[in-house]
C-alpha atoms as a PDB file:
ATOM      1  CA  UNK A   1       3.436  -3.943  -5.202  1.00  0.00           C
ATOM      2  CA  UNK A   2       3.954  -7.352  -6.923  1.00  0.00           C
ATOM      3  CA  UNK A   3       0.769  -8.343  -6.818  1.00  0.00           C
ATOM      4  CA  UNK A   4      -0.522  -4.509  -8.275  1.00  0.00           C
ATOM      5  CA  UNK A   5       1.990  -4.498 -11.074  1.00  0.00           C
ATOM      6  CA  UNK A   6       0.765  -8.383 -12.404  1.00  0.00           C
ATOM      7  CA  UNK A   7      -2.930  -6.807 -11.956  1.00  0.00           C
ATOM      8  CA  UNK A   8      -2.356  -3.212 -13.745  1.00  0.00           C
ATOM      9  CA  UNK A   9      -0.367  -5.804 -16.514  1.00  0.00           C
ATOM     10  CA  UNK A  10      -2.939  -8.406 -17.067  1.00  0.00           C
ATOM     11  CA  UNK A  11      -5.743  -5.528 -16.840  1.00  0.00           C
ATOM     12  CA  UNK A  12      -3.388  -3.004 -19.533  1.00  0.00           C
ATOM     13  CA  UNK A  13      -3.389  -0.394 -17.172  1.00  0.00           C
ATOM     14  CA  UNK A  14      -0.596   1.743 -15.712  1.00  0.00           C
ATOM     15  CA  UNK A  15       0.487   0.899 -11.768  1.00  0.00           C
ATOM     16  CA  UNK A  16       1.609   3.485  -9.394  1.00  0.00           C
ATOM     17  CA  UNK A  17       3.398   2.746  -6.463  1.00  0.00           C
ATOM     18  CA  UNK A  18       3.177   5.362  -3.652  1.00  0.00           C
ATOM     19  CA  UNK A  19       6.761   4.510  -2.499  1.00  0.00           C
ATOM     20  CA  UNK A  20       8.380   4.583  -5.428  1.00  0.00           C
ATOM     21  CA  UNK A  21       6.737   8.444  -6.504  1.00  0.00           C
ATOM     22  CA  UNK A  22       8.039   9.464  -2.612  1.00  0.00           C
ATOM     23  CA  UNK A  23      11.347   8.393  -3.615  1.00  0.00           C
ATOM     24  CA  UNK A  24      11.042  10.076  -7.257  1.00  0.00           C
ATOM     25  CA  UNK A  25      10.081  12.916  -5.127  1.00  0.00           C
ATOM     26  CA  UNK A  26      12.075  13.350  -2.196  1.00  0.00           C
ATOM     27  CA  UNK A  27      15.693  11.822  -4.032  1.00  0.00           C
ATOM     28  CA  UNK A  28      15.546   9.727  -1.093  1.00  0.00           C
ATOM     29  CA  UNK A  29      15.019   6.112   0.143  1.00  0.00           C
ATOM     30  CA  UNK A  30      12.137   5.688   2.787  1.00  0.00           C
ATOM     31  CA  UNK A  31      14.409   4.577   5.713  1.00  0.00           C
ATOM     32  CA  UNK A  32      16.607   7.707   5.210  1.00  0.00           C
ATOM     33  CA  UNK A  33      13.853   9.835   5.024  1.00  0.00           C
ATOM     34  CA  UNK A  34      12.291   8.675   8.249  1.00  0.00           C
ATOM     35  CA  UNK A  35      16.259   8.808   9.698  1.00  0.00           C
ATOM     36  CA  UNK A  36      16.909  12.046   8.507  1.00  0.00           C
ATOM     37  CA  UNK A  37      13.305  13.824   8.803  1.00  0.00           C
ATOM     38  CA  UNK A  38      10.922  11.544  10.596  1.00  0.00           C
ATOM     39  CA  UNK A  39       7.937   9.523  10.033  1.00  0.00           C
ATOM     40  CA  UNK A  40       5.611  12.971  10.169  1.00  0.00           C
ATOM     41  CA  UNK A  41       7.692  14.566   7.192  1.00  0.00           C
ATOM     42  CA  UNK A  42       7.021  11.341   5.493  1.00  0.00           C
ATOM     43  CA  UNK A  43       3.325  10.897   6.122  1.00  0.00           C
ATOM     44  CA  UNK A  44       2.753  14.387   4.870  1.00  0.00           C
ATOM     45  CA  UNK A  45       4.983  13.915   1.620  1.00  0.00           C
ATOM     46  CA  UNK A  46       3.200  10.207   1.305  1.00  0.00           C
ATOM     47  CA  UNK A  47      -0.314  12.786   1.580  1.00  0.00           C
ATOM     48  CA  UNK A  48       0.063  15.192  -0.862  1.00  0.00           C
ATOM     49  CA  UNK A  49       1.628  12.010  -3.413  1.00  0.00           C
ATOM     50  CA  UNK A  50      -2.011  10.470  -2.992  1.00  0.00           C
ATOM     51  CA  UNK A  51      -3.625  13.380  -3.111  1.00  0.00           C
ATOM     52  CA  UNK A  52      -2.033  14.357  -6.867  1.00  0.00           C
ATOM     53  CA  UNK A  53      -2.364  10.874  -8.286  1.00  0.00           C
ATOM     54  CA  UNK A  54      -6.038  10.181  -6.916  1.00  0.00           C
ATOM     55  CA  UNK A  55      -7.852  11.892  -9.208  1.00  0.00           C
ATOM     56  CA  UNK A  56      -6.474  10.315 -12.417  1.00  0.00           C
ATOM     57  CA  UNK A  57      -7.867   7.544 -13.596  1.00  0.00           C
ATOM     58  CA  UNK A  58      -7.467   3.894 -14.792  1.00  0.00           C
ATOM     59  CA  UNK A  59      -4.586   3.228 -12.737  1.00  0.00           C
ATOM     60  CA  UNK A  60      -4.005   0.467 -10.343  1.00  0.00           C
ATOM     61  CA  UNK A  61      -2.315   2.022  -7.954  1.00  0.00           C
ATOM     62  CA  UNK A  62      -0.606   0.901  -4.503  1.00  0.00           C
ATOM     63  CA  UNK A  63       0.430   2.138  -0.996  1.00  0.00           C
ATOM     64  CA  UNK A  64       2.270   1.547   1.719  1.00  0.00           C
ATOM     65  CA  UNK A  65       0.821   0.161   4.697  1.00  0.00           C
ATOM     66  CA  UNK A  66       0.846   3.361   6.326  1.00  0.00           C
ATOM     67  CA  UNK A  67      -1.034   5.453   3.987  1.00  0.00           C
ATOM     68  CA  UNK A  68      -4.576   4.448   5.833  1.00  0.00           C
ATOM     69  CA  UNK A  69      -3.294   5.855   8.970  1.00  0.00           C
ATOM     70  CA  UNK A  70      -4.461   9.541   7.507  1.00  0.00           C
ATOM     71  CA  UNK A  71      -8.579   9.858   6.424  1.00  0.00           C
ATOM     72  CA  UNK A  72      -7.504  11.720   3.637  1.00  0.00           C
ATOM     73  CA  UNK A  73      -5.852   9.157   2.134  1.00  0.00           C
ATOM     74  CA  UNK A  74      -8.306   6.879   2.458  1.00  0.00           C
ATOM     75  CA  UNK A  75     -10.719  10.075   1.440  1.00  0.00           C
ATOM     76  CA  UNK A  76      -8.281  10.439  -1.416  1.00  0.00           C
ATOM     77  CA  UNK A  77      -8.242   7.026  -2.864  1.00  0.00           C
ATOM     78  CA  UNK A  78     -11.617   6.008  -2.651  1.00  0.00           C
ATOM     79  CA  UNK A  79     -12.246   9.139  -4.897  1.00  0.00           C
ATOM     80  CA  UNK A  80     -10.190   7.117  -7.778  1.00  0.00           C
ATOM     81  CA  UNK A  81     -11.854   3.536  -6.734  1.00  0.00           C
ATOM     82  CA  UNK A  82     -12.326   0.949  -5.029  1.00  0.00           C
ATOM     83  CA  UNK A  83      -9.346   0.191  -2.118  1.00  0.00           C
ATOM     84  CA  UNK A  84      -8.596  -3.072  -2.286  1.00  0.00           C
ATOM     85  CA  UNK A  85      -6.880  -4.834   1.160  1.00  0.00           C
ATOM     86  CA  UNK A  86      -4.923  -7.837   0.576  1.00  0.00           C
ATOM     87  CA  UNK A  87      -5.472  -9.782   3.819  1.00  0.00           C
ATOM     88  CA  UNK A  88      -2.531 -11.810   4.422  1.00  0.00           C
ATOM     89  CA  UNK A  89      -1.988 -14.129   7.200  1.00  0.00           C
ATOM     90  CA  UNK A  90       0.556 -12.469   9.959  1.00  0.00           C
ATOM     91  CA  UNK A  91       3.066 -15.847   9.760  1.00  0.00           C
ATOM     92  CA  UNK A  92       3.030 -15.540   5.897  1.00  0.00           C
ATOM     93  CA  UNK A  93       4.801 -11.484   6.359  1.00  0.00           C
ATOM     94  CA  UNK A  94       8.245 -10.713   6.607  1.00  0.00           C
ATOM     95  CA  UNK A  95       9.739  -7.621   8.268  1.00  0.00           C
ATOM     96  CA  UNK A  96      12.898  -6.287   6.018  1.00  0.00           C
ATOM     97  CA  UNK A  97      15.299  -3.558   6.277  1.00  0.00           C
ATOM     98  CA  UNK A  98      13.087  -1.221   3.719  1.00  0.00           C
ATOM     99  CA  UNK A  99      10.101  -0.680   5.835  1.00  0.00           C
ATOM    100  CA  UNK A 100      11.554   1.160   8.788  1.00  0.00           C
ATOM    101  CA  UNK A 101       8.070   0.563  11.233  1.00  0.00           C
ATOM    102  CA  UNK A 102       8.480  -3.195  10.535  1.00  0.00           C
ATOM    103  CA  UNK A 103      12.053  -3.819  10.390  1.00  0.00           C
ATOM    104  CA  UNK A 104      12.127  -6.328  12.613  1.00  0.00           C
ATOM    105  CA  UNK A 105       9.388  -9.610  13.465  1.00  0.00           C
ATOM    106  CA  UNK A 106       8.399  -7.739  16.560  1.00  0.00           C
ATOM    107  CA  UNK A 107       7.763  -4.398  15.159  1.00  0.00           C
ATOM    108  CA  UNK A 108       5.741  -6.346  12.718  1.00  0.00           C
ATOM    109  CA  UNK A 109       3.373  -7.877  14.141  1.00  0.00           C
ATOM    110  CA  UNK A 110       2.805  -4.607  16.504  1.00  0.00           C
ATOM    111  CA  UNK A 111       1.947  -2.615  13.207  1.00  0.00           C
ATOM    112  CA  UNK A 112      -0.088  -5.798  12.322  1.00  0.00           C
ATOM    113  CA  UNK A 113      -2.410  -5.953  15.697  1.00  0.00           C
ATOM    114  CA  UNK A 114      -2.259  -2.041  15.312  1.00  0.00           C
ATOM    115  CA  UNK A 115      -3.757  -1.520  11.785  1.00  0.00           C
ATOM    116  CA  UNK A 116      -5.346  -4.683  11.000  1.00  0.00           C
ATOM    117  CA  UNK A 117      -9.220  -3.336  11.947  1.00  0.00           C
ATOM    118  CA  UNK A 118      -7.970  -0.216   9.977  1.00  0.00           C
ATOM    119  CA  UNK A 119      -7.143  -1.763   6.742  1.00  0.00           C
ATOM    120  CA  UNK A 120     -10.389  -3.828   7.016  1.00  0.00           C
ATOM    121  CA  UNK A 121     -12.697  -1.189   7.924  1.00  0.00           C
ATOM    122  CA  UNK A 122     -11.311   1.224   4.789  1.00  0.00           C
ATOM    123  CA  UNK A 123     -11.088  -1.431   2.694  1.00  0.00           C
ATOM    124  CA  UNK A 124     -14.122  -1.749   0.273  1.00  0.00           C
ATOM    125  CA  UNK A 125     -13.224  -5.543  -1.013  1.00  0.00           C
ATOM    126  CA  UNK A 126     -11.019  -7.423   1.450  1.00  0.00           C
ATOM    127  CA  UNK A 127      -9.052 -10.613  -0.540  1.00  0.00           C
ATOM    128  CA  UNK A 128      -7.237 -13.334   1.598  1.00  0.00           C
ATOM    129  CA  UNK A 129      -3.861 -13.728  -0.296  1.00  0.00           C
ATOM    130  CA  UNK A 130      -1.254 -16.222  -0.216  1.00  0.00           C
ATOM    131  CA  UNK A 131       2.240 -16.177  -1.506  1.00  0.00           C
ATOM    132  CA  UNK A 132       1.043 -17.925  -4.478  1.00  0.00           C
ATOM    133  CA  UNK A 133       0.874 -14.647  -7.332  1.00  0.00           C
ATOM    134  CA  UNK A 134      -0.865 -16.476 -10.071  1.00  0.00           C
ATOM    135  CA  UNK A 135      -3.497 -17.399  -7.491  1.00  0.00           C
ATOM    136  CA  UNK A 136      -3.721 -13.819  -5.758  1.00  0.00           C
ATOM    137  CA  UNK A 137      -4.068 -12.384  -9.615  1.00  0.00           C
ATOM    138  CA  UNK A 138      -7.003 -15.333 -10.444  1.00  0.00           C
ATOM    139  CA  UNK A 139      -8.728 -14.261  -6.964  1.00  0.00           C
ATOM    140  CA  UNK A 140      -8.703 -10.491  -7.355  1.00  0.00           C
ATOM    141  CA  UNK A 141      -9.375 -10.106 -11.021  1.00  0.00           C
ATOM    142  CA  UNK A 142     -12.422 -12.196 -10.148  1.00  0.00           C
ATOM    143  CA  UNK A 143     -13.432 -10.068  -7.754  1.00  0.00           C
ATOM    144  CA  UNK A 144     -13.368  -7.353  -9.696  1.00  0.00           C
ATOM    145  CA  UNK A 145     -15.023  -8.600 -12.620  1.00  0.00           C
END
């Protein structure tokens, strides 16, 4: 999300988080909603949030790292662009209370060896990122110039 918002800035175009529009929609913060109504309910509201913002265009728009677990997604956003994967080294991740698959180092790295080939293999540019923004912004506006 950091890294889309500096790229939709520098680029003048609007950013879309996927996270923040299932919040917007559901009145609710991810953990609860996986607490409350489970990681399904939140895969199909996550769904039909991709589906409605796909089609518009010139925005730089982001996910969370679940959203290439469905085909339609990835169906879905490749219909707006290109998906861009920003390949960070496991060691340079942190789990955090927000992200209720990963909330912990061990749960981490399990959605890390889990989805890894996924992310690559949807991915139509892959970009090796570091914690450095500046850099990450230099690296992908490159690429997509």
């Amino acid at each position: 999300s950091t890294i889309g918002k500096e790229i939709a800035r520098l680029l003048n175009m609007e950013f879309l988080d996927t996270d923040d529009l299932i919040r917007e929609k559901t009145g609710k913060e991810i953990p609860r909603i996986f607490a409350e109504e489970g990681e399904r309910y939140f895969r199909d509201v996550e769904s039909d949030v991709i589906r409605k913002i796909s089609p518009l265009q010139g925005k730089v728009i982001a996910t969370g790292g679940g959203a290439i677990l469905r085909e339609e997604n990835i169906s879905y956003l490749k219909g707006n662009g290109d998906i861009l994967f920003l390949d960070a080294p496991l060691e340079t991740l942190r789990s955090t209370k927000d992200r209720p698959l990963s909330s912990n180092d061990a749960d981490l790295k399990k959605r890390y060896e889990e989805r890894y080939h996924i992310y690559t293999s949807a991915a139509d540019l892959v970009i090796e990122v570091s914690r450095d923004l500046s850099e990450n912004t230099e690296k992908i506006l490159k690429v997509l110039q």
